[in-house]
N, C-alpha and C. Protein backbone atom coordinates (compact mmCIF):
# COMPACT_ATOMS: atom_id res chain seq x y z
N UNK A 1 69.51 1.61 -21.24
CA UNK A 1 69.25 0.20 -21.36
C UNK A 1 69.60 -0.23 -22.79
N UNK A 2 70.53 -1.39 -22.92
CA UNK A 2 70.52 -1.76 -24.50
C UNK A 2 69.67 -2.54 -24.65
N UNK A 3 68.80 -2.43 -25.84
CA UNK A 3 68.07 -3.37 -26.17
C UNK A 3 68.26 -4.03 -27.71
N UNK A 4 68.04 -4.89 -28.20
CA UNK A 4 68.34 -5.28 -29.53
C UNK A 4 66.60 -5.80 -29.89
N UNK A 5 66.09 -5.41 -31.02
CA UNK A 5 64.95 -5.75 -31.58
C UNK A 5 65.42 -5.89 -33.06
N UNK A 6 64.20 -6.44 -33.85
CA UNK A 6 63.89 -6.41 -35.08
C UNK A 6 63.13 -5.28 -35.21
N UNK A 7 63.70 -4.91 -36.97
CA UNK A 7 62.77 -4.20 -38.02
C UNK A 7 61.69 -4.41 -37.63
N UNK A 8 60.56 -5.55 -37.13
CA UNK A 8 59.37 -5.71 -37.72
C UNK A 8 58.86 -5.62 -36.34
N UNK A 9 59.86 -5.37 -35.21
CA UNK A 9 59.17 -5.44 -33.67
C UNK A 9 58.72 -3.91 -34.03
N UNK A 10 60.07 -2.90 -34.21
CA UNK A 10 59.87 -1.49 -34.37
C UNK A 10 58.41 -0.84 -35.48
N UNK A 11 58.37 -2.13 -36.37
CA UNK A 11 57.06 -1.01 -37.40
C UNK A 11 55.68 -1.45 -36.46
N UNK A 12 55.77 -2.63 -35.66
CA UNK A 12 54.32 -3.10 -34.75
C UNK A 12 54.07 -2.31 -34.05
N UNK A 13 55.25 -2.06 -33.36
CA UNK A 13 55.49 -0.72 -32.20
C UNK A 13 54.78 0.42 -32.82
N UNK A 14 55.25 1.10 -34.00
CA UNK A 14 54.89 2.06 -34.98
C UNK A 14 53.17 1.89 -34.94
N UNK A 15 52.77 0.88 -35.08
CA UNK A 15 51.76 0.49 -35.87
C UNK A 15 50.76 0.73 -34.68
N UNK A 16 50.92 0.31 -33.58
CA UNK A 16 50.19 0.21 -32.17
C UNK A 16 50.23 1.64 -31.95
N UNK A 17 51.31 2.50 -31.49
CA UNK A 17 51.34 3.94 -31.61
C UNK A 17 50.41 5.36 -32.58
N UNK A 18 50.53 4.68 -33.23
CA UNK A 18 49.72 5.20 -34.51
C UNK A 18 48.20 4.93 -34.13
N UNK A 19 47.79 3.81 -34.24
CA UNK A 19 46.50 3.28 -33.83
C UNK A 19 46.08 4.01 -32.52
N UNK A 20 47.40 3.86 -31.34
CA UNK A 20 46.87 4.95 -30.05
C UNK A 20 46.29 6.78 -30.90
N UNK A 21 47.30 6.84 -31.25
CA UNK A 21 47.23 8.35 -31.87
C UNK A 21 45.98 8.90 -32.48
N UNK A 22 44.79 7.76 -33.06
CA UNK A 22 43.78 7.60 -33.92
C UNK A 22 42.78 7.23 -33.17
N UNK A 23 42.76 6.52 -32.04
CA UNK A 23 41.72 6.21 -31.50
C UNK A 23 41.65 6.41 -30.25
N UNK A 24 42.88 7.49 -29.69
CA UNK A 24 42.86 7.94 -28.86
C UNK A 24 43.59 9.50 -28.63
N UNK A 25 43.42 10.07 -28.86
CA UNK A 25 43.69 11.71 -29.67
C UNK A 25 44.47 12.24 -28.99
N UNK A 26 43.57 12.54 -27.57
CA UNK A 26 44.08 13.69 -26.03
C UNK A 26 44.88 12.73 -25.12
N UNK A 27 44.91 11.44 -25.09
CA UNK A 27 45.82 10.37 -24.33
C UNK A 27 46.78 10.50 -24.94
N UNK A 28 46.82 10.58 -26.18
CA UNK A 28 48.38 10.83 -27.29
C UNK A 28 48.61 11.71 -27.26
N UNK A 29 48.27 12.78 -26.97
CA UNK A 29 48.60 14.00 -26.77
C UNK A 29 49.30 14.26 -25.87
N UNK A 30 48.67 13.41 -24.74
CA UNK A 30 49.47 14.19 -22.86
C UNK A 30 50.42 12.95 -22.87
N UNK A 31 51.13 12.12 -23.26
CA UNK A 31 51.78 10.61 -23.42
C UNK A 31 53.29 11.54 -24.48
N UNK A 32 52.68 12.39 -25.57
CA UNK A 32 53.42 13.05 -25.99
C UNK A 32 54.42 14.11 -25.22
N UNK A 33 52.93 14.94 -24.31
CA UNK A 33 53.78 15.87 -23.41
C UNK A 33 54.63 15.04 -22.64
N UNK A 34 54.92 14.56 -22.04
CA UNK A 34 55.43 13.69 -21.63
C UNK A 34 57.20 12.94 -21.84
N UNK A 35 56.98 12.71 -22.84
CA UNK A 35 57.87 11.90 -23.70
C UNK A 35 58.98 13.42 -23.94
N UNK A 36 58.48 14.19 -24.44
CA UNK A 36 59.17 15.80 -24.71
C UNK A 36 59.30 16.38 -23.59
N UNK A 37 58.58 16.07 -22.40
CA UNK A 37 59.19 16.95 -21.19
C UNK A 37 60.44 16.22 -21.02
N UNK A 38 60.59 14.95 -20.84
CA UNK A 38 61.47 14.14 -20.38
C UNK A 38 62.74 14.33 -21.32
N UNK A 39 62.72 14.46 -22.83
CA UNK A 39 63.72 14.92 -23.35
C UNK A 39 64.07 16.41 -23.12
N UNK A 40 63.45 17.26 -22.75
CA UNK A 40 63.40 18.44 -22.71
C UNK A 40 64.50 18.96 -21.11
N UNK A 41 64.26 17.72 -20.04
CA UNK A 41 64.68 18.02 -18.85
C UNK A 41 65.45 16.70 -18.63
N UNK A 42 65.77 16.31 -19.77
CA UNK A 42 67.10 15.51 -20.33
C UNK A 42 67.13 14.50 -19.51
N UNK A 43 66.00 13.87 -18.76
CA UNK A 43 66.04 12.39 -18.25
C UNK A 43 65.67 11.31 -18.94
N UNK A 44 66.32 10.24 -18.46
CA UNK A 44 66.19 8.89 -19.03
C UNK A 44 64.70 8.51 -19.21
N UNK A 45 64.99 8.04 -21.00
CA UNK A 45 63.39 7.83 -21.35
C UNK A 45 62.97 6.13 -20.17
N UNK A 46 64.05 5.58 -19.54
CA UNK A 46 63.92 4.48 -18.97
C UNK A 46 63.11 4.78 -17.68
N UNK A 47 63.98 5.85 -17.00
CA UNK A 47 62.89 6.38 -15.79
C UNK A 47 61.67 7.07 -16.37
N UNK A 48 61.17 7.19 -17.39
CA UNK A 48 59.87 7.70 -17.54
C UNK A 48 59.20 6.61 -17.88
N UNK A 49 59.42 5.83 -18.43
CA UNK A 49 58.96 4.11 -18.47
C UNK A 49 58.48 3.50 -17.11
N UNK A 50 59.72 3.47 -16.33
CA UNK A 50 59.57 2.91 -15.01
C UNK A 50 58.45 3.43 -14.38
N UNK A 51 58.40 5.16 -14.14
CA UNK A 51 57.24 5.74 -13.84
C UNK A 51 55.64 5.28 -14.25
N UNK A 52 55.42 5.53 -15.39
CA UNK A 52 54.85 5.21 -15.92
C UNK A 52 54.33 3.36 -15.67
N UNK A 53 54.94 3.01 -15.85
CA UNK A 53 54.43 1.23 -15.53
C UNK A 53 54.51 0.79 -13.94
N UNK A 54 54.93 1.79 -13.23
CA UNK A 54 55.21 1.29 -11.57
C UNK A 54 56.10 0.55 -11.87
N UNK A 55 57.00 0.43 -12.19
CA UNK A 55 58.56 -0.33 -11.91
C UNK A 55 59.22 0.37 -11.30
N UNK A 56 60.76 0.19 -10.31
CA UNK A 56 61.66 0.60 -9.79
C UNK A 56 62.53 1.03 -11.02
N UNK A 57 62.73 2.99 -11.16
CA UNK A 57 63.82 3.20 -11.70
C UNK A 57 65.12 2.87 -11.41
N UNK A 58 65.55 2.60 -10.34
CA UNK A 58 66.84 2.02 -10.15
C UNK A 58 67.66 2.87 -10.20
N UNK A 59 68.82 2.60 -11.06
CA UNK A 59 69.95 3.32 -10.99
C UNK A 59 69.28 4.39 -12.36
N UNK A 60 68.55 4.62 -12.95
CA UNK A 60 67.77 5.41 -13.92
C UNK A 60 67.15 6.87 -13.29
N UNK A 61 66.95 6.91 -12.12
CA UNK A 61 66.57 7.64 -10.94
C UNK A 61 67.82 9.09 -11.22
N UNK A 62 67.18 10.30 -11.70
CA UNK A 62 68.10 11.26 -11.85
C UNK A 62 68.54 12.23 -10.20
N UNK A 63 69.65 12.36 -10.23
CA UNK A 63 70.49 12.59 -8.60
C UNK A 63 70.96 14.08 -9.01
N UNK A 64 70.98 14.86 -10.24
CA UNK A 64 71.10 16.08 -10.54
C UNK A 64 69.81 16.70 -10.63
N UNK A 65 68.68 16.54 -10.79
CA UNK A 65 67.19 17.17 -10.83
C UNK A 65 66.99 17.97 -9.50
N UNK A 66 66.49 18.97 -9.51
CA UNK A 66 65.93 19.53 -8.39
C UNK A 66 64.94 18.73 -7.76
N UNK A 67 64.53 18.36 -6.47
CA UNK A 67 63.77 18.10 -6.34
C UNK A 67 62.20 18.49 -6.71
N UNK A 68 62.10 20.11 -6.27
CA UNK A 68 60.74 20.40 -7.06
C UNK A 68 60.61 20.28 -8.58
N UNK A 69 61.45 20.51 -9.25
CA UNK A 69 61.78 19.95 -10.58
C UNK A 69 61.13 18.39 -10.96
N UNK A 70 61.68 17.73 -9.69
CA UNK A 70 61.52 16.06 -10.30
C UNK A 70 60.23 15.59 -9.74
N UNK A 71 59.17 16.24 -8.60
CA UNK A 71 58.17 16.44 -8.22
C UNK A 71 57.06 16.74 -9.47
N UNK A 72 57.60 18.34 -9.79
CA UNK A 72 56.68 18.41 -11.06
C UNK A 72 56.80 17.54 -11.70
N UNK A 73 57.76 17.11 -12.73
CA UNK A 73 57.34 15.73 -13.86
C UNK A 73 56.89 14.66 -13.13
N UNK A 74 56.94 14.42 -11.70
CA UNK A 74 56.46 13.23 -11.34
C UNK A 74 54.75 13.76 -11.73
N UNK A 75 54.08 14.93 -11.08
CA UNK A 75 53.11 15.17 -10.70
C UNK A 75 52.49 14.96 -12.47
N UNK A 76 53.09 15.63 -13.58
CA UNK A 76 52.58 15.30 -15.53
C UNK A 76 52.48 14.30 -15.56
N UNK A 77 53.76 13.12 -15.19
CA UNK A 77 53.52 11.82 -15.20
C UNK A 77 51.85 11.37 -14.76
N UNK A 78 51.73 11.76 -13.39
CA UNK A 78 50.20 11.27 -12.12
C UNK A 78 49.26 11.85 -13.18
N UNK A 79 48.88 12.93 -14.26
CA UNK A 79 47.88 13.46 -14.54
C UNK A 79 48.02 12.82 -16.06
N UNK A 80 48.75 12.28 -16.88
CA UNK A 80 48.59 10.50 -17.70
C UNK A 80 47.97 9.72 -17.28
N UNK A 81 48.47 9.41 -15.97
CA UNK A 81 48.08 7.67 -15.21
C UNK A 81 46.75 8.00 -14.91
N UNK A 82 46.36 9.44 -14.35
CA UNK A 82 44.82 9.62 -14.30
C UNK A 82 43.63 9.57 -15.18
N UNK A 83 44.92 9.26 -15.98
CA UNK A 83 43.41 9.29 -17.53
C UNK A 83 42.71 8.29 -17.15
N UNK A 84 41.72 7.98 -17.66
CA UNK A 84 40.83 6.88 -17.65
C UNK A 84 41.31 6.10 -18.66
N UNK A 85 41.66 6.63 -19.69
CA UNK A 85 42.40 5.72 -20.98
C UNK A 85 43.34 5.15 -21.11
N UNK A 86 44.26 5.45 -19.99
CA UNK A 86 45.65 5.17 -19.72
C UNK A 86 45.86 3.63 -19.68
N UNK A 87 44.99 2.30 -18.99
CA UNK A 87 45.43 1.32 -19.54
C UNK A 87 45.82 0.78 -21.25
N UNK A 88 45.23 1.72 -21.91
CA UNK A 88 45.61 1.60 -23.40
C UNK A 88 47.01 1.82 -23.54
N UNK A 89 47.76 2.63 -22.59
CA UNK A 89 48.82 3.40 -23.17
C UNK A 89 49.78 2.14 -21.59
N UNK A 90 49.36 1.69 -20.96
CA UNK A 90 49.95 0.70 -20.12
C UNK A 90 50.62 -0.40 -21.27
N UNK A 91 49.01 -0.75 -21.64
CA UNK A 91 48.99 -2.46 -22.61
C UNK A 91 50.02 -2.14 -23.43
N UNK A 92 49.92 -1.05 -23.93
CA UNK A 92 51.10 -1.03 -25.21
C UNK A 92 52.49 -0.93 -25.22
N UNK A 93 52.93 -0.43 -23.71
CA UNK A 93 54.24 -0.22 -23.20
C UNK A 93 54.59 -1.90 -22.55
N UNK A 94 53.62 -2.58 -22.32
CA UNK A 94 53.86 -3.91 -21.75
C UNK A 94 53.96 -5.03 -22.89
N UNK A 95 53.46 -4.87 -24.17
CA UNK A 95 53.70 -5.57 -25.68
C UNK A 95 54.61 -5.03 -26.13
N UNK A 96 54.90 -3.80 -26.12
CA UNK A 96 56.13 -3.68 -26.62
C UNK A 96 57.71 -3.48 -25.71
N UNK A 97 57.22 -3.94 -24.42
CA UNK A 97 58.52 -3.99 -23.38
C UNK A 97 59.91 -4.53 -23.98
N UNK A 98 59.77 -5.28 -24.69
CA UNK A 98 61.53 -5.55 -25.52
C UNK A 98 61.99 -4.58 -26.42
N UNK A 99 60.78 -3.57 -27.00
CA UNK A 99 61.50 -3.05 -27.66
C UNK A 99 62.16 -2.22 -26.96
N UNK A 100 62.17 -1.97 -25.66
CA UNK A 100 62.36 -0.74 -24.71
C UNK A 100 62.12 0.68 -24.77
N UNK A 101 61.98 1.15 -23.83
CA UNK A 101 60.95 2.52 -23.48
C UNK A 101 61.47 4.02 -24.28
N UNK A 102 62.99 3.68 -24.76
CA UNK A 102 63.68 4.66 -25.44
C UNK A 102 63.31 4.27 -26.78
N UNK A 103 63.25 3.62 -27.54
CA UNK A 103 62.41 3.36 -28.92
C UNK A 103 61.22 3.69 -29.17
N UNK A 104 60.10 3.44 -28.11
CA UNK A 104 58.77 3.73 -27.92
C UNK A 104 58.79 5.08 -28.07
N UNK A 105 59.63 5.85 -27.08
CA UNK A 105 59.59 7.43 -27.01
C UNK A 105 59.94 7.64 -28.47
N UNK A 106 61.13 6.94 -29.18
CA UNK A 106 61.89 8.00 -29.81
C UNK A 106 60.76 7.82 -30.94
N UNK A 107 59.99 6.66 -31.24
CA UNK A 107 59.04 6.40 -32.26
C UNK A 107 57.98 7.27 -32.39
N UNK A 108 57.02 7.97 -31.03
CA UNK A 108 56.11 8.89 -31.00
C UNK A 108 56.77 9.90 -31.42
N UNK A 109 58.01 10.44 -31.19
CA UNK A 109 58.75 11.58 -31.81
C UNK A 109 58.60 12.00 -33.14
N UNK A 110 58.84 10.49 -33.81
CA UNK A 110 58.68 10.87 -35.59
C UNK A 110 59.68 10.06 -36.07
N UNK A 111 60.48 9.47 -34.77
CA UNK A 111 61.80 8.60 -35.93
C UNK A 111 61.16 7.50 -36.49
N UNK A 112 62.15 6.79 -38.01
CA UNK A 112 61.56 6.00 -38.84
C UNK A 112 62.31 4.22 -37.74
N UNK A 113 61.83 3.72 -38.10
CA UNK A 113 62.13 2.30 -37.30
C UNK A 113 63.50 1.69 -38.43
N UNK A 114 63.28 2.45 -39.37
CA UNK A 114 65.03 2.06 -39.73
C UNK A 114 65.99 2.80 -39.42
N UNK A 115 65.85 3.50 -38.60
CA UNK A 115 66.67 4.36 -37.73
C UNK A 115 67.14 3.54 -36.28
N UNK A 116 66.19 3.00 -35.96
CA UNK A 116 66.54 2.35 -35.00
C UNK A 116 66.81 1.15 -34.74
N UNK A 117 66.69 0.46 -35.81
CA UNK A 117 66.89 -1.09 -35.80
C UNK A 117 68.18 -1.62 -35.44
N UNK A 118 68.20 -2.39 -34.86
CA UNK A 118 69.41 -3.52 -34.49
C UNK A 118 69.82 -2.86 -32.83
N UNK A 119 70.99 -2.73 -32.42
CA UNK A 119 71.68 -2.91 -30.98
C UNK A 119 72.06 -1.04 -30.74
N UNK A 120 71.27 -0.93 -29.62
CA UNK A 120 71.56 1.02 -29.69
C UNK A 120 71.62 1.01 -27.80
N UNK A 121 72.01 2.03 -27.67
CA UNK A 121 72.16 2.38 -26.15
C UNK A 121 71.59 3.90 -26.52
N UNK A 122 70.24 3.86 -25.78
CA UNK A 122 69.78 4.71 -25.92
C UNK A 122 69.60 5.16 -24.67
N UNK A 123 69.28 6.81 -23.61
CA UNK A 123 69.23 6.93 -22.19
C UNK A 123 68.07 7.51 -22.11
């Protein structure tokens, strides 16, 4: 998905993330696992978004995954959404929906938001 934001969308983003991370420890934790499985088994941070918020992945929907493969991360995904805390980690993916779901990820990672600023195609 391309998305184009501001500097100052990316440090709010930062800023909200951080705040999850602090006042919510073990939700940031499994939100983390997460974010790294999905880079790890090289799918679109967009379909883990979609997952995650109940949206239609669409054409984001990986067609090379094993099925039991794409079962399990569905099933890590279901044991997030089971948190009880998880509307925290909803609200924040829904305020920061422009910045899109590949910034969000790449931000819990550790990248700086001047890394990412301006027009990127990220998957």
């Amino acid at each position: 998905m391309t998305t184009l934001c501001s500097h100052e969308d990316l440090i709010a983003t930062q800023d909200a993330l951080k705040h999850v991370e602090k006042s919510y420890p073990a939700l940031f934790e499994q939100l983390l696992h997460i974010v790294n499985l999905t880079r790890s088994l090289q799918l679109r941070y967009q379909f883990m978004g979609c997952l995650l918020m109940d949206e239609d992945p669409g054409k984001n929907k990986p067609s090379y995954l094993h099925h039991s493969v794409l079962e399990l991360y569905k099933r890590e995904i279901q044991k997030l959404k089971d948190n009880p805390d998880f509307p925290v980690i909803k609200k924040t993916f829904k305020s920061f929906k422009k910045v899109g779901y590949a910034k969000i990820s790449l931000l819990l990672q550790g990248a700086k938001p001047e890394t990412l600023t301006g027009l990127s195609v990220i998957k």
